[in-house]
C-alpha atoms as a PDB file:
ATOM      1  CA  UNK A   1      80.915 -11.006 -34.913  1.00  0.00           C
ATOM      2  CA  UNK A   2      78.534 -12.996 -37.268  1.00  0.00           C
ATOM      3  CA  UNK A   3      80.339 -11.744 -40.556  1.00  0.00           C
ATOM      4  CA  UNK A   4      78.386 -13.780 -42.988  1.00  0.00           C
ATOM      5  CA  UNK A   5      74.939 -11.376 -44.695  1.00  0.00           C
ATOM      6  CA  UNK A   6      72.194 -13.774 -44.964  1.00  0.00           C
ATOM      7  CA  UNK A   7      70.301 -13.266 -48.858  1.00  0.00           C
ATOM      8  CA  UNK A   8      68.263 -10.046 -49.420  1.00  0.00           C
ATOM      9  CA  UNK A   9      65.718 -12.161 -50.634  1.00  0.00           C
ATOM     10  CA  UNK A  10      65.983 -14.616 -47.348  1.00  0.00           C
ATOM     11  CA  UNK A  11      62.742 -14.839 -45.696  1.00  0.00           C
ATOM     12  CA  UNK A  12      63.264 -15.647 -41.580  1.00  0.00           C
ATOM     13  CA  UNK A  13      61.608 -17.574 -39.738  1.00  0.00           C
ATOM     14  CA  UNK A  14      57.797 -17.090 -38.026  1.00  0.00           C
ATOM     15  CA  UNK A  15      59.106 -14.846 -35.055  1.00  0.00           C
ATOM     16  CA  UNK A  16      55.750 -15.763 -32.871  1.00  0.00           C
ATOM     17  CA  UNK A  17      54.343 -18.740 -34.358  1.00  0.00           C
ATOM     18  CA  UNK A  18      50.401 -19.637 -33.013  1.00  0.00           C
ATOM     19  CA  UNK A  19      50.313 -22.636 -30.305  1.00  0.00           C
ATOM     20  CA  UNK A  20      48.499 -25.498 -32.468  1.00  0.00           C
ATOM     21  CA  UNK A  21      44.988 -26.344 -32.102  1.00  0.00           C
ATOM     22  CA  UNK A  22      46.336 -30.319 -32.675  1.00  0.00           C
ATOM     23  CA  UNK A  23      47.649 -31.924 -29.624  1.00  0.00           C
ATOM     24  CA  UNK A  24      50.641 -34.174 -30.813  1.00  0.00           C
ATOM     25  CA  UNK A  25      50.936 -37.010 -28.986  1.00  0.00           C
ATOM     26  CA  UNK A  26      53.149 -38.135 -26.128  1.00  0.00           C
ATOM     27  CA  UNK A  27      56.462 -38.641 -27.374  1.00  0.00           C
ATOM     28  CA  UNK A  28      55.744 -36.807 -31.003  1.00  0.00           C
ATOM     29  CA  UNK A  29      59.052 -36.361 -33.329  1.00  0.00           C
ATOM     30  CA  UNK A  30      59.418 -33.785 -35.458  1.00  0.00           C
ATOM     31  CA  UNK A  31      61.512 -35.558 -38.322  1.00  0.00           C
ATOM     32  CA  UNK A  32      62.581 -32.957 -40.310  1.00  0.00           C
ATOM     33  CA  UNK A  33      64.223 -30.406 -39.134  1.00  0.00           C
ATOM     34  CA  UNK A  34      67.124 -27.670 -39.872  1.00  0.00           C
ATOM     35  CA  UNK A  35      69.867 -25.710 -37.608  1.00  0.00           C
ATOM     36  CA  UNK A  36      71.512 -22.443 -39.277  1.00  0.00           C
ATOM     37  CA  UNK A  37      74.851 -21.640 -37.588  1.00  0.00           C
ATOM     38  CA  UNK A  38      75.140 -19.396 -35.953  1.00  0.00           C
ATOM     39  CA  UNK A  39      77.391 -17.978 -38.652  1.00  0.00           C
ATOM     40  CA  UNK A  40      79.906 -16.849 -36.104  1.00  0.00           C
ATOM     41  CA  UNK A  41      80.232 -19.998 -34.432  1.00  0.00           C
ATOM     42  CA  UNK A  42      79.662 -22.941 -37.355  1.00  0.00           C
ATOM     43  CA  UNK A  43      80.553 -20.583 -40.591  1.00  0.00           C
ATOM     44  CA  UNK A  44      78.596 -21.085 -43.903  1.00  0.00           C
ATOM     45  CA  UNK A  45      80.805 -23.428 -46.310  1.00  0.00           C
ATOM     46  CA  UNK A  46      82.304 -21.523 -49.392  1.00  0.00           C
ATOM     47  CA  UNK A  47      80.811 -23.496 -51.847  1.00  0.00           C
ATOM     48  CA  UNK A  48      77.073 -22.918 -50.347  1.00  0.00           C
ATOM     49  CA  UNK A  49      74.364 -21.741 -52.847  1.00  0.00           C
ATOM     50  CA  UNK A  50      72.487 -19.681 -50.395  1.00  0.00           C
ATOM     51  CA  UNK A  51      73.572 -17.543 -47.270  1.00  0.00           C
ATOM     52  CA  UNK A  52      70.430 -17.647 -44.391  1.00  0.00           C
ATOM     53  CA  UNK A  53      69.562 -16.218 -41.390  1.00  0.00           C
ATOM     54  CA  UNK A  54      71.167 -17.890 -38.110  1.00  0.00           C
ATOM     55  CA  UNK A  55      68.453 -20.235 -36.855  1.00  0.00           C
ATOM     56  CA  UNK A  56      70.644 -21.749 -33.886  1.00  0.00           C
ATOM     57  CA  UNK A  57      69.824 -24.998 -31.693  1.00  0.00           C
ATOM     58  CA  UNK A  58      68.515 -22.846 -28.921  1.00  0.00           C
ATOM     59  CA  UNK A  59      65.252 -21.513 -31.091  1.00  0.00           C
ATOM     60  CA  UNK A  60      64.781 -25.279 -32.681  1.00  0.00           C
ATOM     61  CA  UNK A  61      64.318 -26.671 -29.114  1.00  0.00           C
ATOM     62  CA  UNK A  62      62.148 -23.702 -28.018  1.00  0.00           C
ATOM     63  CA  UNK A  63      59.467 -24.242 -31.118  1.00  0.00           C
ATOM     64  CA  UNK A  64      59.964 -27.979 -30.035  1.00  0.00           C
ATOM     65  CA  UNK A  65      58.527 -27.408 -26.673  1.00  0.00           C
ATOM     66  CA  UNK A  66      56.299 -24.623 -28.038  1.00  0.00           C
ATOM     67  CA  UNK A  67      54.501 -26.531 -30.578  1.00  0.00           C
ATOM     68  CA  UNK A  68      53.892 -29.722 -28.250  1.00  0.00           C
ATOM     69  CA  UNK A  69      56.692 -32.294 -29.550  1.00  0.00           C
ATOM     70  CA  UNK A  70      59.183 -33.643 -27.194  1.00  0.00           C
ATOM     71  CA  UNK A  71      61.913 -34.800 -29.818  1.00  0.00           C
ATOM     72  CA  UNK A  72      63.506 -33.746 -33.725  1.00  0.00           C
ATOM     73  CA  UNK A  73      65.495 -35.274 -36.122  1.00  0.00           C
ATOM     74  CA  UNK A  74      67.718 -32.523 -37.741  1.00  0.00           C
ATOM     75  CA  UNK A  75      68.829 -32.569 -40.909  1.00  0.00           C
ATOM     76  CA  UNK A  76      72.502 -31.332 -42.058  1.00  0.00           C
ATOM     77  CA  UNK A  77      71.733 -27.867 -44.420  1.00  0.00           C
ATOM     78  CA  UNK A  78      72.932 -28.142 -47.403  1.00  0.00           C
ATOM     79  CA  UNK A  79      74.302 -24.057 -46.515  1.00  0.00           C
ATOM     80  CA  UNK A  80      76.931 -25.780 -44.071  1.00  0.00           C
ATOM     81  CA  UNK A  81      78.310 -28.476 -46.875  1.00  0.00           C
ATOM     82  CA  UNK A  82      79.487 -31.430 -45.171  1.00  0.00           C
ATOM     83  CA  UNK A  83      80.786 -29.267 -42.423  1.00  0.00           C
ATOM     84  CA  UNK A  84      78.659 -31.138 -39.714  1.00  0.00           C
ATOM     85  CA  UNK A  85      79.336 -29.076 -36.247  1.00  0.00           C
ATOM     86  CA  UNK A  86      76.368 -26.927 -36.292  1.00  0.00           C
ATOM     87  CA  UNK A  87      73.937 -30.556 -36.294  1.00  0.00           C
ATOM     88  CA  UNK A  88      76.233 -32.127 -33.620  1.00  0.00           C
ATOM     89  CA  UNK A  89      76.439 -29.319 -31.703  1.00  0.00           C
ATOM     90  CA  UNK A  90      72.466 -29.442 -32.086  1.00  0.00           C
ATOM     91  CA  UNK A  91      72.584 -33.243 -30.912  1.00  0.00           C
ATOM     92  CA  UNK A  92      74.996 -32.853 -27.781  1.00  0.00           C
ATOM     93  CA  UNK A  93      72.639 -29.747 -26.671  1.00  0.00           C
ATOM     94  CA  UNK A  94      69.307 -32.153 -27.165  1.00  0.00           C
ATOM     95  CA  UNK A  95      70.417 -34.610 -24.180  1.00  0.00           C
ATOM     96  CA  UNK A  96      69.064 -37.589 -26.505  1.00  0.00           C
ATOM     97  CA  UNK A  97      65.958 -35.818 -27.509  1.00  0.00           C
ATOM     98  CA  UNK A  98      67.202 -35.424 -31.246  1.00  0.00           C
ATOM     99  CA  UNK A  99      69.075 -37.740 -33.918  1.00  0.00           C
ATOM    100  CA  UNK A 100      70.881 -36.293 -37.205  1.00  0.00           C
ATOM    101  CA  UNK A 101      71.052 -36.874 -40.653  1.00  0.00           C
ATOM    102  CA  UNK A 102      74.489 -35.702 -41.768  1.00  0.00           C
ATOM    103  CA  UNK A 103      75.788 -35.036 -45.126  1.00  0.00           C
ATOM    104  CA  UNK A 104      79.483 -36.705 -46.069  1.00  0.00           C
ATOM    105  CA  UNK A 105      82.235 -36.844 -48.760  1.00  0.00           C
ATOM    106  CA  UNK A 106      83.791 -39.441 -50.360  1.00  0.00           C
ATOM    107  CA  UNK A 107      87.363 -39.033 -48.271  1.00  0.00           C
ATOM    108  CA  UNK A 108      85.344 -39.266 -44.788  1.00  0.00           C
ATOM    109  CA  UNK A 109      86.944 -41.752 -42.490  1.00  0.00           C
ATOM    110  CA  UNK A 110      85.744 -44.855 -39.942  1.00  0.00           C
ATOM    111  CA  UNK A 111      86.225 -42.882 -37.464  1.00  0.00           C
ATOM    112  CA  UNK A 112      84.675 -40.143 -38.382  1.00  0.00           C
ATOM    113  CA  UNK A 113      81.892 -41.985 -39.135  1.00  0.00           C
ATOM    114  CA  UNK A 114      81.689 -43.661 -35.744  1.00  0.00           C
ATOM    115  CA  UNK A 115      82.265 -39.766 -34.026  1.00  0.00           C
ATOM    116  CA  UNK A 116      78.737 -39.024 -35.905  1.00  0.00           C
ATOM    117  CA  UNK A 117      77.312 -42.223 -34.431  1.00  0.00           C
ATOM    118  CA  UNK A 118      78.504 -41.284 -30.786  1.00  0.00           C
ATOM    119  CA  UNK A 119      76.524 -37.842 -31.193  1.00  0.00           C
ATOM    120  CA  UNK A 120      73.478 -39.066 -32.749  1.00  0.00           C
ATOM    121  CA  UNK A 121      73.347 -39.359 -36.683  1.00  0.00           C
ATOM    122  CA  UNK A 122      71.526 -42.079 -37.989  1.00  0.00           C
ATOM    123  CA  UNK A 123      71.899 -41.301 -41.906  1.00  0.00           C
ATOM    124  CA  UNK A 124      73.266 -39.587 -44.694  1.00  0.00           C
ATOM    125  CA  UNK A 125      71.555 -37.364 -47.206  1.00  0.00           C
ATOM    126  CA  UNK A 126      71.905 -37.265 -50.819  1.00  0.00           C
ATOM    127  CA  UNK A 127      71.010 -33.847 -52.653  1.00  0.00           C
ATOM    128  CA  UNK A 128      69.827 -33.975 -56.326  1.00  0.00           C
ATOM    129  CA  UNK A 129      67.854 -30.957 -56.433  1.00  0.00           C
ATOM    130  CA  UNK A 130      70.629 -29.079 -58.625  1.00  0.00           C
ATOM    131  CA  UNK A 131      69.995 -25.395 -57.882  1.00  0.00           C
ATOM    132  CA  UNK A 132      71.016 -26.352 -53.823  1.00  0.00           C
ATOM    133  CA  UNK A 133      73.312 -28.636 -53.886  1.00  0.00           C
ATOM    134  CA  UNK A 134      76.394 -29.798 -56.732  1.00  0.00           C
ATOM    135  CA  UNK A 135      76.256 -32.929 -58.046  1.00  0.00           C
ATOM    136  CA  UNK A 136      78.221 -36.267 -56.693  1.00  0.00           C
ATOM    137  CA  UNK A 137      78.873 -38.943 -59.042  1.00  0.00           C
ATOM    138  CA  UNK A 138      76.332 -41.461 -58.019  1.00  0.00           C
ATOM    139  CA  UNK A 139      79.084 -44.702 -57.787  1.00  0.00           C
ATOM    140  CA  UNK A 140      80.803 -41.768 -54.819  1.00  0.00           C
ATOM    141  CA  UNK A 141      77.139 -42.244 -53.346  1.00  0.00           C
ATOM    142  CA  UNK A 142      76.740 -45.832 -53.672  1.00  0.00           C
ATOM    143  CA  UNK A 143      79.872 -46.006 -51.615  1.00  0.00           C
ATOM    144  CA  UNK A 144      78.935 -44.008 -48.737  1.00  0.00           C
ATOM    145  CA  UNK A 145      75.745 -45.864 -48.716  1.00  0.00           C
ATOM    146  CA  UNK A 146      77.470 -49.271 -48.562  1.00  0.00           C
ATOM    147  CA  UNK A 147      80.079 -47.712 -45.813  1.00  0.00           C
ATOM    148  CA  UNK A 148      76.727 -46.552 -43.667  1.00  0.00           C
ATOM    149  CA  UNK A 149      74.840 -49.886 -43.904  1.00  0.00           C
ATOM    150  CA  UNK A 150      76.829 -51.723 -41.476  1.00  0.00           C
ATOM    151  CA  UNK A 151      76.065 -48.653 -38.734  1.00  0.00           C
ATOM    152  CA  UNK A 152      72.436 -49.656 -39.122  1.00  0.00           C
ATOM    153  CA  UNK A 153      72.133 -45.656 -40.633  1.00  0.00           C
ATOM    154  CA  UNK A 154      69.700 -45.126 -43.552  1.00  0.00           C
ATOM    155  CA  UNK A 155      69.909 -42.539 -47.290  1.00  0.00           C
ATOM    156  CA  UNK A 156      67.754 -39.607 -47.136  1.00  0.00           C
ATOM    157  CA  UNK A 157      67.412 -38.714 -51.138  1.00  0.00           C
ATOM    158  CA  UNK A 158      66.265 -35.094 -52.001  1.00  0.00           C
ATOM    159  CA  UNK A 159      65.012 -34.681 -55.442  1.00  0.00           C
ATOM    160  CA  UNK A 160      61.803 -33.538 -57.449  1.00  0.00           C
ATOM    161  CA  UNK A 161      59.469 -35.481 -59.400  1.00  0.00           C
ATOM    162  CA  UNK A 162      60.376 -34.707 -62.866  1.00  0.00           C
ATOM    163  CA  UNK A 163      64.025 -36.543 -61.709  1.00  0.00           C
ATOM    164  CA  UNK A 164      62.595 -39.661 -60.459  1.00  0.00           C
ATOM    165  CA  UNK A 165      62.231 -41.775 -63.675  1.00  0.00           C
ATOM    166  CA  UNK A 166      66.044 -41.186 -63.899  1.00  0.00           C
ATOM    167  CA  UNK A 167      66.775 -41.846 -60.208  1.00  0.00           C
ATOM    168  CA  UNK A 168      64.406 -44.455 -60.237  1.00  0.00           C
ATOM    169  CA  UNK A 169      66.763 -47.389 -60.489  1.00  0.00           C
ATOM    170  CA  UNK A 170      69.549 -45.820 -58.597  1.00  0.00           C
ATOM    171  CA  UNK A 171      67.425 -45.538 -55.835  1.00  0.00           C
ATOM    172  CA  UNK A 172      65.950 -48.987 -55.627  1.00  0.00           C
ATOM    173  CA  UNK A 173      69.447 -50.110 -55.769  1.00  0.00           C
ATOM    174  CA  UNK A 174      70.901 -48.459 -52.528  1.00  0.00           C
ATOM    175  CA  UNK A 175      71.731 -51.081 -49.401  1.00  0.00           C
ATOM    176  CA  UNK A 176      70.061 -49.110 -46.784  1.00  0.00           C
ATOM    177  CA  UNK A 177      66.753 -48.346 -45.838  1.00  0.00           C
ATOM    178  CA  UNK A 178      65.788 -44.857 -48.160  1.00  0.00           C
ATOM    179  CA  UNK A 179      63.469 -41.671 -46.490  1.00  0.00           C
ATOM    180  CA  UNK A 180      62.505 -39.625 -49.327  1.00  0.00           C
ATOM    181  CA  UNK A 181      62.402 -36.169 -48.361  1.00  0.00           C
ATOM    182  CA  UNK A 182      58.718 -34.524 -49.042  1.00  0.00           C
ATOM    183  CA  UNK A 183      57.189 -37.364 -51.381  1.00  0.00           C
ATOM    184  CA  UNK A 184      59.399 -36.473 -53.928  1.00  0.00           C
ATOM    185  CA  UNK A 185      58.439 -32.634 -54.528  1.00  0.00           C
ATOM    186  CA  UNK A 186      55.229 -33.571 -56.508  1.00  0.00           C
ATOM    187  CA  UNK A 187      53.556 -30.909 -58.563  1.00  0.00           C
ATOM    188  CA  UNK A 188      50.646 -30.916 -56.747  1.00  0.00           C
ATOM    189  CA  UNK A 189      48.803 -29.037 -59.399  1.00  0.00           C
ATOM    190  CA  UNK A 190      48.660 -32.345 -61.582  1.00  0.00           C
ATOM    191  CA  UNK A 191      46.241 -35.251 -60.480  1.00  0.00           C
ATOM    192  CA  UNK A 192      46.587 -37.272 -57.544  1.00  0.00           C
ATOM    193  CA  UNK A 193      45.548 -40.315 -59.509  1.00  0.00           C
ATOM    194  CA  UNK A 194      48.414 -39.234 -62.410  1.00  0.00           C
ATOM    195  CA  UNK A 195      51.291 -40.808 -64.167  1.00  0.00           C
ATOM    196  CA  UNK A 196      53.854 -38.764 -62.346  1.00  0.00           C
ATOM    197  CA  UNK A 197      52.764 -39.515 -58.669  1.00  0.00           C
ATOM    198  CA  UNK A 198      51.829 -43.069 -59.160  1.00  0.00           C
ATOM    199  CA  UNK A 199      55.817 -43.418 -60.313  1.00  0.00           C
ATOM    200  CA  UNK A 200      56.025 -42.316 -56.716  1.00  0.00           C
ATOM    201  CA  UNK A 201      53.549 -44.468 -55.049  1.00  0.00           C
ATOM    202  CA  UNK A 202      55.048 -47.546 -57.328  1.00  0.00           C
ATOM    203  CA  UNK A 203      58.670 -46.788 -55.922  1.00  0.00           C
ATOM    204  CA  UNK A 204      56.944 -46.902 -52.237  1.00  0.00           C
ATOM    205  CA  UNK A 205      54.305 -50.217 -52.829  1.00  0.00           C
ATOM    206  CA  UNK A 206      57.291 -52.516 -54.481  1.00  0.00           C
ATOM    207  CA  UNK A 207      60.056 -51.375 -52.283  1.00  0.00           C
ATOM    208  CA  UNK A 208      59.715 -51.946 -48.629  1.00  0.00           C
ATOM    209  CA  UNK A 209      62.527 -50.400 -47.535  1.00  0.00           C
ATOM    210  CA  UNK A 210      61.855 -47.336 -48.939  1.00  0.00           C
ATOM    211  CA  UNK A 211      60.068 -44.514 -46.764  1.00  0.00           C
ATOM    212  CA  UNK A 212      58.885 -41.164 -47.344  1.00  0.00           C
ATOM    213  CA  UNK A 213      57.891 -37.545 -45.418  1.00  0.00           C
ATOM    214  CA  UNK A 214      55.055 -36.132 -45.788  1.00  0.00           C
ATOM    215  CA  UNK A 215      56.631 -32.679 -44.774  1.00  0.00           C
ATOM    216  CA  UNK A 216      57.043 -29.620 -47.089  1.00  0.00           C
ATOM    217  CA  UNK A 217      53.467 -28.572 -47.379  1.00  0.00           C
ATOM    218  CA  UNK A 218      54.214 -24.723 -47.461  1.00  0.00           C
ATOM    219  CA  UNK A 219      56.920 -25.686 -50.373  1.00  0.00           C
ATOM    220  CA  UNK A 220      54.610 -28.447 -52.128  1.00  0.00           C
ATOM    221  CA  UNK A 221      51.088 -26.076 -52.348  1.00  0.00           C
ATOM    222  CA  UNK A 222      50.429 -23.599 -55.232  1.00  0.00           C
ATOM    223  CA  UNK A 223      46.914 -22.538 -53.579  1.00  0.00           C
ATOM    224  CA  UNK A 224      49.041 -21.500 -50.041  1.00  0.00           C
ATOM    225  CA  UNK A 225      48.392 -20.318 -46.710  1.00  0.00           C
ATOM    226  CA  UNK A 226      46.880 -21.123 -44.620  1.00  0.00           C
ATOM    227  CA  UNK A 227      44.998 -24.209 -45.870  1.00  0.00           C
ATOM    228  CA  UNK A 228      47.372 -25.595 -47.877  1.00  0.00           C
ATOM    229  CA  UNK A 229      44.411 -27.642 -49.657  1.00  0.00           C
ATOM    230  CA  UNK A 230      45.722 -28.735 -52.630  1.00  0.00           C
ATOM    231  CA  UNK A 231      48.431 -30.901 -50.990  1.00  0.00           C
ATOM    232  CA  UNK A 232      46.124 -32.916 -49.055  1.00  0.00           C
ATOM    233  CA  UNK A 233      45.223 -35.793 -51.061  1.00  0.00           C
ATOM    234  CA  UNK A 234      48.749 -36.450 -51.908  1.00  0.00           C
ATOM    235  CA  UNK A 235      50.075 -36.588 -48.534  1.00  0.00           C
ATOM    236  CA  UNK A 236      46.714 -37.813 -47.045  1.00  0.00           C
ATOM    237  CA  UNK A 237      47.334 -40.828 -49.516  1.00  0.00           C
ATOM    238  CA  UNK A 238      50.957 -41.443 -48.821  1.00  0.00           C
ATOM    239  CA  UNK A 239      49.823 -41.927 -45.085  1.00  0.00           C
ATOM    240  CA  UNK A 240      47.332 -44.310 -45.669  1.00  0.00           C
ATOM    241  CA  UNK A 241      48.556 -46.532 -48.119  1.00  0.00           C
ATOM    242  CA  UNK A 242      52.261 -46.854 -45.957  1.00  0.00           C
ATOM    243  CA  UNK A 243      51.136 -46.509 -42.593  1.00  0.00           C
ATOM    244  CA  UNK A 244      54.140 -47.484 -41.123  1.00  0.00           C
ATOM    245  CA  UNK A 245      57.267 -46.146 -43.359  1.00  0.00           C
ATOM    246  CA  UNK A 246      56.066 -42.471 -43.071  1.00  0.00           C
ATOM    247  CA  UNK A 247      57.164 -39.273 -41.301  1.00  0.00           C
ATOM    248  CA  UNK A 248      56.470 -36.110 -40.494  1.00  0.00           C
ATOM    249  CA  UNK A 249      58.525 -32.751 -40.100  1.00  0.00           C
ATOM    250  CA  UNK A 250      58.222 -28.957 -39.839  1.00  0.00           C
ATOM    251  CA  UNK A 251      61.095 -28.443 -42.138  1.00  0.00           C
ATOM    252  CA  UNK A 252      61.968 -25.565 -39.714  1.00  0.00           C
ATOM    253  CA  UNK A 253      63.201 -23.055 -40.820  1.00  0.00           C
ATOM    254  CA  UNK A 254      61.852 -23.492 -43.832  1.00  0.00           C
ATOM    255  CA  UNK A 255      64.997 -22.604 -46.104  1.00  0.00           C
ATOM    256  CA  UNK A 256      64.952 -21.199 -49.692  1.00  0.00           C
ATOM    257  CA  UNK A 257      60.996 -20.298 -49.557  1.00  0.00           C
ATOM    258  CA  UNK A 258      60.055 -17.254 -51.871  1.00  0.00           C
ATOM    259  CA  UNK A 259      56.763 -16.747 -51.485  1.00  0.00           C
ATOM    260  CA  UNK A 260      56.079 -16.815 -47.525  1.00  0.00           C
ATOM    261  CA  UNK A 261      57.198 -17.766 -44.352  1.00  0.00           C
ATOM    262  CA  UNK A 262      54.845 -20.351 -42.135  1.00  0.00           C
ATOM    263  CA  UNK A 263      53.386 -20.260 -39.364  1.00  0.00           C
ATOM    264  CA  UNK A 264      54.716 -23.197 -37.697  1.00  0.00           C
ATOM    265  CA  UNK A 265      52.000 -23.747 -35.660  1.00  0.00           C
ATOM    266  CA  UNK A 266      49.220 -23.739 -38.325  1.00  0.00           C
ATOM    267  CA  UNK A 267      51.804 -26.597 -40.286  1.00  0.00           C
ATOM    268  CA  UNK A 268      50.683 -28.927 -36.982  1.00  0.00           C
ATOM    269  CA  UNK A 269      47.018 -28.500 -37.498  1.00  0.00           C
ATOM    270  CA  UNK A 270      47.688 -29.757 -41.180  1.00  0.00           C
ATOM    271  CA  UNK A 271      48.890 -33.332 -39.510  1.00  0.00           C
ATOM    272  CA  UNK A 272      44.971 -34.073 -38.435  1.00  0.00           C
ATOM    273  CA  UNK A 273      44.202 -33.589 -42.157  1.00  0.00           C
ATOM    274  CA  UNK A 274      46.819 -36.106 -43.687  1.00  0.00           C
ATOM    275  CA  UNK A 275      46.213 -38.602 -40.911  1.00  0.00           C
ATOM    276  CA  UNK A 276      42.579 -38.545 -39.752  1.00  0.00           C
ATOM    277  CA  UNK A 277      42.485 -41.402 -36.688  1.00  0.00           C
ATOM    278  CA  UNK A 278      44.720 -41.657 -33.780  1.00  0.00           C
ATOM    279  CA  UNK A 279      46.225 -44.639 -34.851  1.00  0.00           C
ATOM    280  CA  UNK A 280      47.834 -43.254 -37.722  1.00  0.00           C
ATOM    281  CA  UNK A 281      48.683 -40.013 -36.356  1.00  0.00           C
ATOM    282  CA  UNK A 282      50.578 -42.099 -33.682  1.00  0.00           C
ATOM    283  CA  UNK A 283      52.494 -43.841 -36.171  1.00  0.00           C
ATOM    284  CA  UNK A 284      53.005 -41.176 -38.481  1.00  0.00           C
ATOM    285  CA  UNK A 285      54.996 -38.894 -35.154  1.00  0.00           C
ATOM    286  CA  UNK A 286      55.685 -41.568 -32.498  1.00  0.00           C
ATOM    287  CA  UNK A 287      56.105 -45.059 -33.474  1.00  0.00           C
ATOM    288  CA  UNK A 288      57.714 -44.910 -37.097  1.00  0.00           C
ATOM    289  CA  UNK A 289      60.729 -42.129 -36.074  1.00  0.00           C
ATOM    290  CA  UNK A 290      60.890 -44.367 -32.769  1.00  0.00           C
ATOM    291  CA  UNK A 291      61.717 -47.008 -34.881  1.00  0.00           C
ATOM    292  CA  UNK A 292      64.415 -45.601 -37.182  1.00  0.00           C
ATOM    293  CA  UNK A 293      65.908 -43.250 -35.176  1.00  0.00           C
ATOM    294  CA  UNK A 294      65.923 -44.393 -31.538  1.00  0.00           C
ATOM    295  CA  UNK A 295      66.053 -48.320 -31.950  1.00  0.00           C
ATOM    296  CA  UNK A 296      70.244 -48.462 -32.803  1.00  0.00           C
END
């Protein structure tokens, strides 16, 4: 018996999201990517700072198929800690059709380490966005990230724009390869063209190692559903201008929104918007998650 009560104010997932009008194409990854417990099975960690709804392996593979992608990247929740059963469990039930992206502390060992290889993580992910996650000391971080280079694994970084200035340097100084998680959480109510996202666009154009997704539209947009308009010309010109260090996720299942839940299927008919030709729509869900995630 599931003892944990998700949050009164928890909204679930789409129960009967619409099949896309978009047709992904062969071999499309969605790179970003949640599993929730179960509770009674992988339980919540005691320090979490929010208690969800179950959103097991079992319904990510089914909205997988559903939605027309054949492979996901799942993301450790920051709910679970760096408790990381729920995402392996995830990866041994995918039969190679999804990586990970685990979270760690500072005491983890080798072998543990090498035990997250073997089931399919590929990189760590470090949490700044305070009211989710505690803060780590950043030289803790720095170490993990130098302990992870060697494995061929790459940072994610969560944070939100008004943080980057600070983060800036920190950032540029990690050894691995660095996905930012949703360009940064821009305020997409401020110019494309305006100091705070060209920070952004700066950190991307003078450091090639450093990629971004272009995921989070239903967290990122003030005008909402089911357009999502005024987060196109950010993300539309984070595809362009990096072609090939960009990726794209459903951020299923869409934790901590307050506002509404998504229709999953109407977040893949955004992807023709962002990335207009074939080419880069290719790129964006096939060749550049290939590449980090299936090449080691």
């Amino acid at each position: 018996m599931n003892t944990f009560q998700m949050d009164k104010d928890w909204l679930v997932f789409h129960p009967h999201p619409s099949r896309p009008s978009f047709r992904p194409p062969p071999g499309a990854v969605d790179a970003h990517c949640h599993v929730f417990g179960p509770g009674d099975v992988f339980p919540y960690a005691p320090e979490r700072k929010y208690t969800p709804c179950d959103a097991p392996a079992a319904k990510l593979f089914e909205l997988r198929d559903w939605l027309g992608f054949e492979r996901n990247v799942i993301v450790q929740a920051t709910c679970h800690g760096a408790d990381n059963r729920a995402l392996v469990d995830a990866l041994e039930r995918s039969h190679g059709r999804a990586r990970g992206v685990a979270t760690a502390r500072a005491g983890v060992s080798d072998a543990d380490l090498e035990t997250l290889h073997a089931a399919g993580v590929r990189g760590l992910r470090f949490n700044f966005v305070k009211r989710l996650a505690d803060s780590i000391p950043r030289e803790t971080l720095m170490t993990l990230a130098a302990r992870i280079a060697p494995l061929g694994w790459h940072t994610v970084i969560y944070f939100e724009a008004i943080e980057l200035p600070e983060l800036y340097d920190f950032i540029t100084s990690l050894p691995t390869t660095v996905v930012v998680d949703h360009m940064g959480r821009p305020d997409v109510s401020q110019p494309v063209d305006g100091p705070e996202f060209a920070l952004f666009l700066r950190l991307m154009r003078e450091h090639p190692r450093i990629w971004s997704k272009v995921s989070g539209t239903e967290r990122l947009s003030r005008s909402g559903p089911p357009d999502y308009d005024d987060v196109v010309p950010f993300s539309r010109r984070v595809v362009e201008s990096f072609p090939d260090r960009v990726l794209w996720g459903t951020d299923w299942p869409h934790p901590n929104l307050k506002s509404h839940m998504p229709d999953d299927g109407k977040l893949v008919d955004f992807i023709p918007r962002i990335a207009a030709s074939a080419e880069l729509q290719r790129k964006l869900l096939v060749d550049n998650p290939m590449r980090l995630y299936w090449t080691i």
